[in-house]
Protein backbone atom coordinates (compact mmCIF):
# COMPACT_ATOMS: atom_id res chain seq x y z
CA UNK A 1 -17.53 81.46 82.59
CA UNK A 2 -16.05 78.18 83.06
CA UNK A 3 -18.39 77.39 85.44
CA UNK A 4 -21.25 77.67 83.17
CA UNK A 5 -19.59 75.68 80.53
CA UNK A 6 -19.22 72.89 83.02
CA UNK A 7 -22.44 73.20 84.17
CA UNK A 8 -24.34 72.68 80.44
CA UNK A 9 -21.54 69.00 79.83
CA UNK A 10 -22.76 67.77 83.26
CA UNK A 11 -24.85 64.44 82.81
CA UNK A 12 -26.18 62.21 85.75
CA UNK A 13 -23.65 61.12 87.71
CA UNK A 14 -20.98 63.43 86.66
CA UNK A 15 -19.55 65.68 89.86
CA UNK A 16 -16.89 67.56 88.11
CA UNK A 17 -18.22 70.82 88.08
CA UNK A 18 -18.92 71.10 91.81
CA UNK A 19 -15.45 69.28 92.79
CA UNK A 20 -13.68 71.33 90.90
CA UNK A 21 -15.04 74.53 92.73
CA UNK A 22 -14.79 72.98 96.01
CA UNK A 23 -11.29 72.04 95.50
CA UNK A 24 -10.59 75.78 94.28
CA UNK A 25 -12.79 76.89 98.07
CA UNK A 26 -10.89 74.43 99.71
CA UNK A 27 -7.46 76.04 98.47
CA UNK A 28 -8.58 79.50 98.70
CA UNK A 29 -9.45 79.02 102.25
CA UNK A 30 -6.14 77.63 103.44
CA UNK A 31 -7.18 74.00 103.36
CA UNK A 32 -4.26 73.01 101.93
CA UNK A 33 -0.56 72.88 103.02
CA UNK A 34 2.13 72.06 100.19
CA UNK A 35 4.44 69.19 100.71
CA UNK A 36 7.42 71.90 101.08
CA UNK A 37 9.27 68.88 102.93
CA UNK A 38 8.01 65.85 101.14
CA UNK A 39 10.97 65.77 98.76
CA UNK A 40 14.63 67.73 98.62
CA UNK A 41 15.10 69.97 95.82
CA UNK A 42 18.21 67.89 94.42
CA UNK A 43 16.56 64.23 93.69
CA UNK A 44 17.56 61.01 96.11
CA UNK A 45 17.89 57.90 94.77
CA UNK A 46 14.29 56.09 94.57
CA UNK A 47 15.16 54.15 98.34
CA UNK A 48 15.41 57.17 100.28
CA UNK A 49 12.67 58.07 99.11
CA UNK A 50 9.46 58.50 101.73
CA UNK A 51 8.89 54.56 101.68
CA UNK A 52 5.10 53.76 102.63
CA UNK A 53 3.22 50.74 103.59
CA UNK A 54 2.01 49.28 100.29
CA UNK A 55 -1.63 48.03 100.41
CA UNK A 56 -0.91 45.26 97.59
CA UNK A 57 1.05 43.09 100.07
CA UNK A 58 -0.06 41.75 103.49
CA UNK A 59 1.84 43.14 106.41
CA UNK A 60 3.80 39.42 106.57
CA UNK A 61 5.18 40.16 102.91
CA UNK A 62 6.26 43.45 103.69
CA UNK A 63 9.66 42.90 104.17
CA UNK A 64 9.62 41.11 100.72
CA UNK A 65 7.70 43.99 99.06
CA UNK A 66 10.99 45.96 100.19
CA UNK A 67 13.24 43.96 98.20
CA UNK A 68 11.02 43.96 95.06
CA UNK A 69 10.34 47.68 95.24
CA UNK A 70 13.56 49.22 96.58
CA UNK A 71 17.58 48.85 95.67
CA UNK A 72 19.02 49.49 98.69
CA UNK A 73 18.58 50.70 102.29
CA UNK A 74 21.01 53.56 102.60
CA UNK A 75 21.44 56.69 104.80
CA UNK A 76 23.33 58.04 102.09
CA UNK A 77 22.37 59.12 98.69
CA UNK A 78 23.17 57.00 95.45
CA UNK A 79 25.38 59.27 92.79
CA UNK A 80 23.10 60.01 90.29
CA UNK A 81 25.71 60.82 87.19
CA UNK A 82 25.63 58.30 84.50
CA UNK A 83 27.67 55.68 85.25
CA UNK A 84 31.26 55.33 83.73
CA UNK A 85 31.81 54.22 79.88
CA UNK A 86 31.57 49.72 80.39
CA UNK A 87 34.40 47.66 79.24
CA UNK A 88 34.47 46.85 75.35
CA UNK A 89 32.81 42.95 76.08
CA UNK A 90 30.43 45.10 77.72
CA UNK A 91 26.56 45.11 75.65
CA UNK A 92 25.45 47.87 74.70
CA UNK A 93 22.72 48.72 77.06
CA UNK A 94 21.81 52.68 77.57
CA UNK A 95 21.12 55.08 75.36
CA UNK A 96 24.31 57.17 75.27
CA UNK A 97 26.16 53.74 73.94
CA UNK A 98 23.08 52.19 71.88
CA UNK A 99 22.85 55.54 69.91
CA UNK A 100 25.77 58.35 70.00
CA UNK A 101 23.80 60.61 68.52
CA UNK A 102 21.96 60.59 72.01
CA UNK A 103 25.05 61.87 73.96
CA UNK A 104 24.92 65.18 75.60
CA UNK A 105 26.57 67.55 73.64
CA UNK A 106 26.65 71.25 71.73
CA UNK A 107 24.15 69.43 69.37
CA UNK A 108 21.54 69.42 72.23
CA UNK A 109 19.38 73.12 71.77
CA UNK A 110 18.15 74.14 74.88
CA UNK A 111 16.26 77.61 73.35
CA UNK A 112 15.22 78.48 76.91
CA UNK A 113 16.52 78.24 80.53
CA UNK A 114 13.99 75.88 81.93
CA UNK A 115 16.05 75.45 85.35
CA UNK A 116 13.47 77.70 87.39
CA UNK A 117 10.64 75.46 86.47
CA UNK A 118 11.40 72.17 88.42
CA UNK A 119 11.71 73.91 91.78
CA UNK A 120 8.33 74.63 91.40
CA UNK A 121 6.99 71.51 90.62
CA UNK A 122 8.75 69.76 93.25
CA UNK A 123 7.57 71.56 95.69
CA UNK A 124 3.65 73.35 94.53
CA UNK A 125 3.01 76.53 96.27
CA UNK A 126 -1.20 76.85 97.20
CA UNK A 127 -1.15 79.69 94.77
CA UNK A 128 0.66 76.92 92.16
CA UNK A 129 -2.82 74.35 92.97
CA UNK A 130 -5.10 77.41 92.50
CA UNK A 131 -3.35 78.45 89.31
CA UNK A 132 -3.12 74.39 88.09
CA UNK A 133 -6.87 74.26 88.88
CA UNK A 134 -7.69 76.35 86.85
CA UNK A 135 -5.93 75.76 83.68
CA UNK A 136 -6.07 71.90 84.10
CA UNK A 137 -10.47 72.68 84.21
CA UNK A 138 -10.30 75.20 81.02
CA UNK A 139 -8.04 72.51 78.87
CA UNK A 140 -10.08 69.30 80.32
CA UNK A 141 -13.19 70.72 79.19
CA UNK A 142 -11.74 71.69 75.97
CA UNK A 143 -10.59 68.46 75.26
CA UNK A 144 -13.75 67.08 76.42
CA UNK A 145 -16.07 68.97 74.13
CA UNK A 146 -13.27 68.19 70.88
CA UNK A 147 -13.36 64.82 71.71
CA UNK A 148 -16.77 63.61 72.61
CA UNK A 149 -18.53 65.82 70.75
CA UNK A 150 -17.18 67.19 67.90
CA UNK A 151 -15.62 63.59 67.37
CA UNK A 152 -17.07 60.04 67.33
CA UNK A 153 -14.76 58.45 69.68
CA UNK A 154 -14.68 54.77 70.83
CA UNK A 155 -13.01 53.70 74.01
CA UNK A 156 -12.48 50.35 75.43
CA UNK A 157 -12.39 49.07 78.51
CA UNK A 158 -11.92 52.69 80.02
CA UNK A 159 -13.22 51.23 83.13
CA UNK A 160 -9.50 49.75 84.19
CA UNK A 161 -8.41 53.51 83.01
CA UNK A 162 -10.84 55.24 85.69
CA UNK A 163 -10.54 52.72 88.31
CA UNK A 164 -6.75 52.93 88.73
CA UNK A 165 -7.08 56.49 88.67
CA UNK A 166 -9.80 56.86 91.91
CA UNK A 167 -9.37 53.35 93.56
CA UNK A 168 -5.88 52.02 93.02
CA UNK A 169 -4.56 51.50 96.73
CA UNK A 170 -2.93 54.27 98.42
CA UNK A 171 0.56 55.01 97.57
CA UNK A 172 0.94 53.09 94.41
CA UNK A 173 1.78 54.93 91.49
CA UNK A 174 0.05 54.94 88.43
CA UNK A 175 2.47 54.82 84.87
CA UNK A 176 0.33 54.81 81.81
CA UNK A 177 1.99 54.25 78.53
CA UNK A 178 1.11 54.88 74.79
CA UNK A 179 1.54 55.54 71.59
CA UNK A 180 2.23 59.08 70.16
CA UNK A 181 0.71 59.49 66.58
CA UNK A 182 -0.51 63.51 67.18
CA UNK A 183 0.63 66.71 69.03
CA UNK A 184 -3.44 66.21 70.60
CA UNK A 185 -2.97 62.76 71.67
CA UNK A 186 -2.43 64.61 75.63
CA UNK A 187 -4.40 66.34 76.79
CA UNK A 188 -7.12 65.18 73.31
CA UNK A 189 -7.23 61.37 75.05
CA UNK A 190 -7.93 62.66 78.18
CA UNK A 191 -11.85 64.11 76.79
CA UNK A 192 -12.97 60.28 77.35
CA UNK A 193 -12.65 60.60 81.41
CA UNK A 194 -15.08 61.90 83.06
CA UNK A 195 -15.20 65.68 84.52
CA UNK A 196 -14.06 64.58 87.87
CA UNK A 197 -11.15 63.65 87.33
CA UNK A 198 -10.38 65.83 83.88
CA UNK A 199 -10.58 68.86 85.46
CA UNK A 200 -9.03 67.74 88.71
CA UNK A 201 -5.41 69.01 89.27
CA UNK A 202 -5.47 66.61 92.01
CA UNK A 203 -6.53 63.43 89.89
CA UNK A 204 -4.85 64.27 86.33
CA UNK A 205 -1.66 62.98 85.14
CA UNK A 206 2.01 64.36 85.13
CA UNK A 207 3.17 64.07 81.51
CA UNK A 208 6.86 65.17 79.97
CA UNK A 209 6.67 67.93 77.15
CA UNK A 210 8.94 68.64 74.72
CA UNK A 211 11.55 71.34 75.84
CA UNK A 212 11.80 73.03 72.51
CA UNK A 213 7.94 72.52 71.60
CA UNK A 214 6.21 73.58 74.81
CA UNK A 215 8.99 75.61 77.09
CA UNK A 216 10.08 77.78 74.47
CA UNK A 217 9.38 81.36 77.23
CA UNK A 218 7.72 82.12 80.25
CA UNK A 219 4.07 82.26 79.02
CA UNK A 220 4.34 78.99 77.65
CA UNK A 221 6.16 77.12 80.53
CA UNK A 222 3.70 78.74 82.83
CA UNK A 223 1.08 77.37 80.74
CA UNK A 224 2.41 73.85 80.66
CA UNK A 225 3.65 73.77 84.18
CA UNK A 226 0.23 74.42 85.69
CA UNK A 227 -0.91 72.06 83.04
CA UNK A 228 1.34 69.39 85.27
CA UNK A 229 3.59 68.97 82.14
CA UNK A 230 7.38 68.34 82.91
CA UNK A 231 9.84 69.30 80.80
CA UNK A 232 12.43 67.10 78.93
CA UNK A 233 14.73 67.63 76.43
CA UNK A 234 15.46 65.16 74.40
CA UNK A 235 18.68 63.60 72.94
CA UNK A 236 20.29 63.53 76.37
CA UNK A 237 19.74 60.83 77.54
CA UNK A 238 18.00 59.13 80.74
CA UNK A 239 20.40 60.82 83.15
CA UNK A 240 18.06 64.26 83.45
CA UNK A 241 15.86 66.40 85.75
CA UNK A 242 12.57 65.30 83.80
CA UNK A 243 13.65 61.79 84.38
CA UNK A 244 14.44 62.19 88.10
CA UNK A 245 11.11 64.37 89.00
CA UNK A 246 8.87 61.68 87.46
CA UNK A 247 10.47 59.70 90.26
CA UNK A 248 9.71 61.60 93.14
CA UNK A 249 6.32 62.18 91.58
CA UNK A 250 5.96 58.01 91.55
CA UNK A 251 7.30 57.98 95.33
CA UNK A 252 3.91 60.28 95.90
CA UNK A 253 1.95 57.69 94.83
CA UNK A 254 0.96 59.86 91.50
CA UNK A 255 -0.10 58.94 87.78
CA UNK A 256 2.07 59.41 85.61
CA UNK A 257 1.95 59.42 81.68
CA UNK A 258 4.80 58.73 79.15
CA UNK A 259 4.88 58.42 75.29
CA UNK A 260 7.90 55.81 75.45
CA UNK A 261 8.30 56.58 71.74
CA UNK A 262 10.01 59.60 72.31
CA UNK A 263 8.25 62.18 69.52
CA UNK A 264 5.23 61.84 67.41
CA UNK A 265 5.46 59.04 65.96
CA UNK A 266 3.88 60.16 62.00
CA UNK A 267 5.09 57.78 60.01
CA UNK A 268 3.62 54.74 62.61
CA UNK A 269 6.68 52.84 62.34
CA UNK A 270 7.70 50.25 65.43
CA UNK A 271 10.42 52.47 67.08
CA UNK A 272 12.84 51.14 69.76
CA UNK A 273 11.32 52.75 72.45
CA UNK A 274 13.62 54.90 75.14
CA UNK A 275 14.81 53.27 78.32
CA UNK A 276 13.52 56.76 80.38
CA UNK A 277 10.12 55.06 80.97
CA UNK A 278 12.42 51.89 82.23
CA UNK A 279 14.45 53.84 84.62
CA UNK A 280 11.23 55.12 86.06
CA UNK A 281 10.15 51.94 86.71
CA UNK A 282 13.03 50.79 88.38
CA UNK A 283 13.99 53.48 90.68
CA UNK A 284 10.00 54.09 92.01
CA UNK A 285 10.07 53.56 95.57
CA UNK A 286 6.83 51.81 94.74
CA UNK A 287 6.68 49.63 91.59
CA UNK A 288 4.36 51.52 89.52
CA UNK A 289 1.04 49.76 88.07
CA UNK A 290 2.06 49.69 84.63
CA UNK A 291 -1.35 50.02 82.39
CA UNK A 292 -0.48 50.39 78.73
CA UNK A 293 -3.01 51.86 75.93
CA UNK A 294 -3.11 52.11 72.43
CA UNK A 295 -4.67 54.44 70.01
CA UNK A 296 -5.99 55.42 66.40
CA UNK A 297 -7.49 58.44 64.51
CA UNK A 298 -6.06 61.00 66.63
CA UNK A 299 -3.89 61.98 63.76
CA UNK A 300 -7.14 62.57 61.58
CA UNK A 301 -8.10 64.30 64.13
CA UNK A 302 -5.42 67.01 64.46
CA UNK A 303 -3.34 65.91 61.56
CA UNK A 304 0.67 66.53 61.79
CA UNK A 305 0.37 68.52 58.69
CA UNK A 306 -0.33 72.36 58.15
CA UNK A 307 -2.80 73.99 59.01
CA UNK A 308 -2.79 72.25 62.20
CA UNK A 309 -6.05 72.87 62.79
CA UNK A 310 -8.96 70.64 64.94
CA UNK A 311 -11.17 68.42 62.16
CA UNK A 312 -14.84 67.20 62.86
CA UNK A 313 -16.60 64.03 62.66
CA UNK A 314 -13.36 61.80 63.01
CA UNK A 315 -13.17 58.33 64.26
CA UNK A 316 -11.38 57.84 67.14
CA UNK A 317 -10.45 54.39 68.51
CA UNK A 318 -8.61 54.14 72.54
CA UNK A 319 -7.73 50.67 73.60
CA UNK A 320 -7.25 49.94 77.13
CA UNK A 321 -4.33 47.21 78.01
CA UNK A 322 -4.76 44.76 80.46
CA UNK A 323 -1.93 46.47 83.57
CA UNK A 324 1.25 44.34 83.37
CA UNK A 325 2.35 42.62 86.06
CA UNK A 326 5.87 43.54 86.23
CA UNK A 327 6.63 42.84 90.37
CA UNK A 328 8.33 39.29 89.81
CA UNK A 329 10.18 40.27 87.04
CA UNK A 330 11.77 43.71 89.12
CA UNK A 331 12.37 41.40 91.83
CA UNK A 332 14.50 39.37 90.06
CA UNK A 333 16.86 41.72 88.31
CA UNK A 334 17.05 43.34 91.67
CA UNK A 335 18.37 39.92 93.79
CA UNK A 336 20.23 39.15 90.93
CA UNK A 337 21.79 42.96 90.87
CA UNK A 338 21.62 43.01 86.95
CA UNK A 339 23.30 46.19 85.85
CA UNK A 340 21.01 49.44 85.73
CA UNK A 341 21.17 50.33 81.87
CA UNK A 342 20.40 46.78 81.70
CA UNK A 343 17.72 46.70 83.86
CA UNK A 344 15.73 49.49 81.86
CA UNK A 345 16.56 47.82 78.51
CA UNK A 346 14.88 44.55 79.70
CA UNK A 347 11.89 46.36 81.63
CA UNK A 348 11.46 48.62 78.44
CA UNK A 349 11.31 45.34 76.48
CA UNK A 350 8.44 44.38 78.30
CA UNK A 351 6.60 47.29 77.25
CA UNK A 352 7.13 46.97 73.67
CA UNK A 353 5.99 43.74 73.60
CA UNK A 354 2.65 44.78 75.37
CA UNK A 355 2.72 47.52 72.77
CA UNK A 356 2.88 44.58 69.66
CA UNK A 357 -0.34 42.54 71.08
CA UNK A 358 -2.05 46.29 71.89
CA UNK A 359 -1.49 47.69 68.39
CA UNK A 360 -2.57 44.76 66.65
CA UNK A 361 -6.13 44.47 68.20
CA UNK A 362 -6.80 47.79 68.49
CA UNK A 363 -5.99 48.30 64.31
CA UNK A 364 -8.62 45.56 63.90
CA UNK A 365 -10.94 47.46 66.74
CA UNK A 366 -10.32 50.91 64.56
CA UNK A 367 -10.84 48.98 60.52
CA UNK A 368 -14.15 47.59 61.77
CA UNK A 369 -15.44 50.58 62.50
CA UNK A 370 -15.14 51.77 59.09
């Protein structure tokens, strides 16, 4: 049945139909062998971490590449637990001293035991891909057909979008970033791309879900973990399992997606956006291309209000940043050994600031259309 749905959205030059089922044959018939030793189960600090030739520098700036992309070049693995409470002169730099409320403690609800999930998407069984194929082709079509057209979207300059996703050089992760102003805003922005890579398990992104939204018992977390959704739970702080995966993901060379805000954002309001996203950064293996995005009208598309339910006919703008080039920047807190938490506040920083210029034009982009 899915099949023939694909079939009747296919327009010239659109493939995703017929790579979808060849991926599915191709997993089905033993083509594939999981990366069972790619990664350990417990995480390794981003050094130790499968380093790779990286296509973006020539093989005489290799060494150099090294020192921008990687802390330090250890047998041994770097202790992971949050470091020890600074001295009083000591800024304020992580979330755990910026906000107490973020601390872990009995405040935290964890409504389900989500410990059996990560296993499992460290280390994808064939029967995980097959499973993941299929639910990542029955939701990108979905959102495809809300999206394009039930909706009357507008996207700009998706071009960068699609050719980071199929061309970026080998290795090199891929960390999109943007705003978070409805519960549809992933997989909804997702409709714009086209088949081949929407209803590729191979191609799509990893994104962090809510603990207590999407992992709330096993049908869901099944649901969302062959939907390549990790989950986090929030108000603990950088120092987690979410965190750490999206790491080893980067050291694959994957694309990853974040909503640095944290939560849906309803009331639109310039949060301080969590330093997760800038731990990520710092601790790839690879530094990440960093392509940020901004968007309006997904809210009046699935508004944040009861019923909940999918409208018609809405305008829906996506703005496609410019990728920032963060490699000099990295390089220097890295030679210069700034602090970790302080690291992430100042690569987070960055990011807002993108996010300022990005939510400007695109508001203009979106009020012209009306």
């Amino acid at each position: 049945m899915l099949m023939v749905v694909c079939s009747h959205l296919r327009r010239p030059g659109h493939v995703g139909a017929a790579s979808s089922m060849r991926n599915l044959n191709w997993l089905i018939s033993g083509g594939y062998r999981p990366p069972v030793q790619a990664l350990s189960r417990q995480y390794v600090q981003a050094p130790e971490a499968r380093p790779v030739a990286d296509e973006r520098f020539p093989a005489s700036q290799q060494e150099r590449k090294d020192i921008a992309t990687q802390t330090v070049r250890s047998g041994q693995p770097k202790d992971l637990s949050p470091p020890p409470p600074s001295s009083p002169l000591s800024p304020p730099m992580s979330d755990r001293h910026a906000d107490p409320a973020l601390d872990v403690g009995p405040g935290v609800e964890v409504p389900y035991n989500i410990d059996w999930i990560f296993p499992r998407l460290r280390n994808p069984t064939r029967l995980w891909y097959v499973a993941s194929q299929f639910v990542i082709s029955a939701v990108g079509i979905f959102s495809k057909i809300v999206l394009m057209f039930l909706n009357k979207p507008r996207v700009y300059n998706k071009e960068r979008l699609v050719k980071l996703i199929n061309k970026r050089p080998h290795g090199v992760p891929l960390l999109t970033v943007s705003n978070h102003y409805s519960c549809f805003d992933d997989p909804g922005l997702w409709g714009c791309l086209p088949l081949g890579v929407v209803c590729n398990t191979f191609k799509i992104r990893w994104s962090m879900a809510a603990h207590d939204i999407c992992f709330t018992n096993r049908r869901h977390s099944l649901f969302f973990m062959f939907g390549k959704c990790i989950p986090v739970v929030r108000g603990i702080g950088v120092y987690q399992e979410a965190i750490n995966l999206c790491i080893e993901k980067a050291a694959l060379g994957h694309w990853i997606h974040v909503f640095p805000e944290g939560k849906v954002n309803m009331a639109k309001e310039e949060l301080r956006l969590k330093w997760g996203v800038g731990r990520i950064i710092y601790e790839s293996p690879k530094i990440p291309i960093i392509l940020p995005m901004w968007h309006e009208g997904m809210d009046d598309l699935l508004p944040n209000v009861e019923p909940y339910v999918i409208q018609r006919s809405k305008k829906v703008t996506l703005n496609v940043g410019k990728p920032l080039d963060l490699n000099d920047f990295i390089l220097d807190l890295k030679k210069r050994q700034v602090p970790e938490p302080t690291a992430r506040k100042l690569i987070t920083d960055k990011i807002q600031e993108a996010f300022r210029d990005l939510r400007a034009e695109t508001e203009k982009l979106h009020r012209e259309r009306n």
